[in-house]
C-alpha atoms as a PDB file:
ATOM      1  CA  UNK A   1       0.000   0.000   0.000  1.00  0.00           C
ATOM      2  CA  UNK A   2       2.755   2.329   0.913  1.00  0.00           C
ATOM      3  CA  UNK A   3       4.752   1.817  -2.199  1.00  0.00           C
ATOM      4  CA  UNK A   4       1.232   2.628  -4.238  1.00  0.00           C
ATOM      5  CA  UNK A   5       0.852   5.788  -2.109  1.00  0.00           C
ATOM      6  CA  UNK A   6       4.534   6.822  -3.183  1.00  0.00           C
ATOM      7  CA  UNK A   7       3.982   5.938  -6.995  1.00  0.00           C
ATOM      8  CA  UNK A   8       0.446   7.838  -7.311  1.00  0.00           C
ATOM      9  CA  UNK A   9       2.808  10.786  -5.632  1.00  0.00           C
ATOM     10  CA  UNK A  10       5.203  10.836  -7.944  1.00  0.00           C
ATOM     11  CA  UNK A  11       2.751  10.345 -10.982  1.00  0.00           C
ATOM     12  CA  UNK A  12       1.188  13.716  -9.678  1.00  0.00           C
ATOM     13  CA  UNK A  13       4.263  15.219  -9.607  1.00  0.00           C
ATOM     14  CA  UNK A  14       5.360  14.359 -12.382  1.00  0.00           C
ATOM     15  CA  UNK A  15       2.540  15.232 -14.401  1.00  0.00           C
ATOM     16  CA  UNK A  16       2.024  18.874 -12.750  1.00  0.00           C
ATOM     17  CA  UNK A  17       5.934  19.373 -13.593  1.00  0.00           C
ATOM     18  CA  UNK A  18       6.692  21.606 -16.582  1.00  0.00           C
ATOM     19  CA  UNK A  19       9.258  20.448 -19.322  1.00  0.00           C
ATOM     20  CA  UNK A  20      11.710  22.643 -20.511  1.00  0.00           C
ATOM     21  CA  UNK A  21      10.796  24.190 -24.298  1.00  0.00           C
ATOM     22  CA  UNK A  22      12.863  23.289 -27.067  1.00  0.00           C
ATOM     23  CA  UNK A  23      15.876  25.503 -27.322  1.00  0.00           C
ATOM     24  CA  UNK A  24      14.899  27.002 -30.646  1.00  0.00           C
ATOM     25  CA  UNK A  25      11.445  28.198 -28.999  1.00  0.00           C
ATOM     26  CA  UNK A  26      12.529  32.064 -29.342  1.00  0.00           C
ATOM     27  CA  UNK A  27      12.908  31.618 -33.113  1.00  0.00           C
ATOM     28  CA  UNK A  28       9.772  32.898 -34.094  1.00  0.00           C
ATOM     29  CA  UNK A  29       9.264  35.724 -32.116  1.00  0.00           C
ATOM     30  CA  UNK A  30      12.941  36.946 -32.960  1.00  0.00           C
ATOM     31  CA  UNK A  31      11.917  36.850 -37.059  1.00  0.00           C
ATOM     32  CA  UNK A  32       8.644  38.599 -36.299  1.00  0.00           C
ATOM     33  CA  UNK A  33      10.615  41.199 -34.045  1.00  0.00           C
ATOM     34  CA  UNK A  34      13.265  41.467 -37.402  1.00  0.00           C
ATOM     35  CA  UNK A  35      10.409  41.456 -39.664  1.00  0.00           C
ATOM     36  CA  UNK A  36       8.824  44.173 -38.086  1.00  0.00           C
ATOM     37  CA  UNK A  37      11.880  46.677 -38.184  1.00  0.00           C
ATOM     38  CA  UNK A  38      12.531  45.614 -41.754  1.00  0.00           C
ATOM     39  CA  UNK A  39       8.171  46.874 -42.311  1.00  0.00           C
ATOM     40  CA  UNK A  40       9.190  50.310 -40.524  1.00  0.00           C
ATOM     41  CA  UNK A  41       7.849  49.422 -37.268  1.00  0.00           C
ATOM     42  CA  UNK A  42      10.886  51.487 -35.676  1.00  0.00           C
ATOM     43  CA  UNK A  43       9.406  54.623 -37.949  1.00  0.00           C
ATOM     44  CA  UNK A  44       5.430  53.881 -37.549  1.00  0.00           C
ATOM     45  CA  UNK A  45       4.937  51.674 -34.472  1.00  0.00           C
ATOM     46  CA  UNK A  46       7.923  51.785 -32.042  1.00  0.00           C
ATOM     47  CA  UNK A  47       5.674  51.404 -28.941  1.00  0.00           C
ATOM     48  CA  UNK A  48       4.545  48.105 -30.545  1.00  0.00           C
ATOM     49  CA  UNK A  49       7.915  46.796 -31.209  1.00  0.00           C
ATOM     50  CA  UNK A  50       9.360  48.291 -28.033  1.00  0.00           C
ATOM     51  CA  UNK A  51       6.781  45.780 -26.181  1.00  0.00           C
ATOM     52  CA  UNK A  52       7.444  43.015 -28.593  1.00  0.00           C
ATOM     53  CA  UNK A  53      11.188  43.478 -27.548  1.00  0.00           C
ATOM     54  CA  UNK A  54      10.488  43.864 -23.615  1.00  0.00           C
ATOM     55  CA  UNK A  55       7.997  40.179 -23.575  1.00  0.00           C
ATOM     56  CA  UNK A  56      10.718  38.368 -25.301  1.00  0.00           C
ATOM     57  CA  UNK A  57      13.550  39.675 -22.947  1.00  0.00           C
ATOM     58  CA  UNK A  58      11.568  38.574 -20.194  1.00  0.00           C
ATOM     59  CA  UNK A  59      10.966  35.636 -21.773  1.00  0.00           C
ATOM     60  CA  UNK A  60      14.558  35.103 -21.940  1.00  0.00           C
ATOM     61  CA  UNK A  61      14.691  36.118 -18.074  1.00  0.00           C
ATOM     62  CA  UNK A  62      11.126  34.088 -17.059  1.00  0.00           C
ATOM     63  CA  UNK A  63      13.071  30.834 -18.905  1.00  0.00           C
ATOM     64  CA  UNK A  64      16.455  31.237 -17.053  1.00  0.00           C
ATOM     65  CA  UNK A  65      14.655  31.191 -14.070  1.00  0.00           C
ATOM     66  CA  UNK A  66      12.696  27.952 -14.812  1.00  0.00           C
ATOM     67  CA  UNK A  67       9.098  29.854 -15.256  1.00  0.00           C
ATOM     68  CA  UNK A  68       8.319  28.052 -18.661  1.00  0.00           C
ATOM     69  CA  UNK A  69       4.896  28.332 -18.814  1.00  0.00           C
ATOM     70  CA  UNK A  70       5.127  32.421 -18.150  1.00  0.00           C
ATOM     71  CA  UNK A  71       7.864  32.160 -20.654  1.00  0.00           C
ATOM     72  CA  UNK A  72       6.094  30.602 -23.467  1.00  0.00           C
ATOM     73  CA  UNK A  73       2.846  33.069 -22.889  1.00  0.00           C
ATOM     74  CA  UNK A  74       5.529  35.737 -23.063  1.00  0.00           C
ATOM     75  CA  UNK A  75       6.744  34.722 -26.237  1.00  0.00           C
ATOM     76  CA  UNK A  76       3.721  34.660 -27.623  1.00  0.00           C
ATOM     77  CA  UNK A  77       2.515  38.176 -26.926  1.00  0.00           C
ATOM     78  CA  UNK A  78       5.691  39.257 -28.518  1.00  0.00           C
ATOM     79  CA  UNK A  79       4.869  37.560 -31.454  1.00  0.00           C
ATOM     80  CA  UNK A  80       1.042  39.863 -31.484  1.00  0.00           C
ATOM     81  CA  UNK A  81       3.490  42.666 -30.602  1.00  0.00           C
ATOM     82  CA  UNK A  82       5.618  42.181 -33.602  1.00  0.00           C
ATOM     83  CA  UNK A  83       2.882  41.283 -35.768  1.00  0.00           C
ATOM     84  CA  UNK A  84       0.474  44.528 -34.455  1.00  0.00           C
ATOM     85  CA  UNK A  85       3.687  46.881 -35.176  1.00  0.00           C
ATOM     86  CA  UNK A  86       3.585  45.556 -38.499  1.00  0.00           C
ATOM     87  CA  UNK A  87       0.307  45.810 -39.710  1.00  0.00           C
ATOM     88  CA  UNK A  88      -0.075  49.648 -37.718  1.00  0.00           C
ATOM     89  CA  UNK A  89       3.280  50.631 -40.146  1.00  0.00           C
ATOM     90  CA  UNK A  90       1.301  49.117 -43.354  1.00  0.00           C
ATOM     91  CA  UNK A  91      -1.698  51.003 -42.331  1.00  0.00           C
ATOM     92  CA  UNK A  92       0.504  54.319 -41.396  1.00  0.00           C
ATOM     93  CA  UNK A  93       2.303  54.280 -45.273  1.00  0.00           C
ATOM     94  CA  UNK A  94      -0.977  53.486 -46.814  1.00  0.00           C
ATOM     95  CA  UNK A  95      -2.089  56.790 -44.857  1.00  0.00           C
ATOM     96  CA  UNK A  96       0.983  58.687 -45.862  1.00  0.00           C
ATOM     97  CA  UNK A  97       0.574  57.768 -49.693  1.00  0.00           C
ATOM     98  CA  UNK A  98      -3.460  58.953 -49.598  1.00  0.00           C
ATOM     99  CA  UNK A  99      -2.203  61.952 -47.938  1.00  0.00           C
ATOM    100  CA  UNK A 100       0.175  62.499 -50.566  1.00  0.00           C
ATOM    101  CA  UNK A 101      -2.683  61.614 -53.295  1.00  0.00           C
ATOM    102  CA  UNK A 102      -4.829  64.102 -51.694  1.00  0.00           C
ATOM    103  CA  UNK A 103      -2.266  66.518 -51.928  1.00  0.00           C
ATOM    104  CA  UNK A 104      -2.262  66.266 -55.234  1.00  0.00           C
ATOM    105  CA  UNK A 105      -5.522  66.227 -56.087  1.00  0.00           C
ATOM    106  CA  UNK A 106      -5.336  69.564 -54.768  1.00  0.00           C
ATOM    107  CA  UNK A 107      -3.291  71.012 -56.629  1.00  0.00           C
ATOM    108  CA  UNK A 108      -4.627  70.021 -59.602  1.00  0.00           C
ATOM    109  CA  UNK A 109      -7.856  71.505 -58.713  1.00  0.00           C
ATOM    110  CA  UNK A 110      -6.262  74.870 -58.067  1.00  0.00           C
ATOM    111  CA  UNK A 111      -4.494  74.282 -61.380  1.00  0.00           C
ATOM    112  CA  UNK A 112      -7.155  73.820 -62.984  1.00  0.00           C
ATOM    113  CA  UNK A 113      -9.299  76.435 -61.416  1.00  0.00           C
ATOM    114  CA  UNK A 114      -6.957  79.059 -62.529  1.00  0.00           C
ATOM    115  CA  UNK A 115      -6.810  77.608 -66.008  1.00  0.00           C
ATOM    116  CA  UNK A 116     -10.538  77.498 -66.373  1.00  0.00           C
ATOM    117  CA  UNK A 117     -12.181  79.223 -64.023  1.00  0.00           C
ATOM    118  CA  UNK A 118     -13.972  78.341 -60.656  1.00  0.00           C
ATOM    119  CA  UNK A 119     -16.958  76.953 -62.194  1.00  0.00           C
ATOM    120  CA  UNK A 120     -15.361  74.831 -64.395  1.00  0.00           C
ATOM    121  CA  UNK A 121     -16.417  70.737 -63.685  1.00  0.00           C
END
């Protein structure tokens, strides 16, 4: 009976113990963190990819210290981070390039209200 006790213990232990990740588990967050500077997310979303850069250093620190589960949840969110920053910098050129289109448009109205007159449609 006593030996069954100490087996069903270490089965629960066992089984509420967290395995370490696979070395290569930061991979994916450092290429979205790179892909997101190479999209302008250091021009058009630094606070983004300042976060994505401050959950994946402490990821780094949460898996040094054993917390793996904390870790890998960290990872993740730097992953949204880095992914966030880049869509925001896609949206903030796409904004820039209408501005710029507007612009224009403008100044080919005024051209062409000085060529033609105000009324001129």
């Amino acid at each position: 009976m006593r030996n069954l006790v100490f087996l069903l213990t270490l089965l629960l232990l066992t089984a509420c113990a967290t395995t370490k990740p696979a070395p290569n588990v930061f991979n994916r967050a450092d290429q979205a963190i790179d892909a997101a500077v190479e999209a302008g997310a250091e021009d058009h979303s630094p606070v983004e990819l300042r976060f994505a850069r401050e959950k994946l250093a402490q990821a780094h620190s949460d898996m040094d210290r054993k917390h793996y589960d904390k870790a890998l949840y960290l990872i993740d969110q730097s992953e949204v981070n880095s992914e966030l920053a880049i869509e925001k910098t896609k949206a903030a050129i796409i904004r820039g390039k209408v501005t710029e289109l507007a612009r224009q448009n403008e100044i080919l109205r005024e051209d062409i209200e000085s060529t033609f007159g105000e009324g001129f449609e």
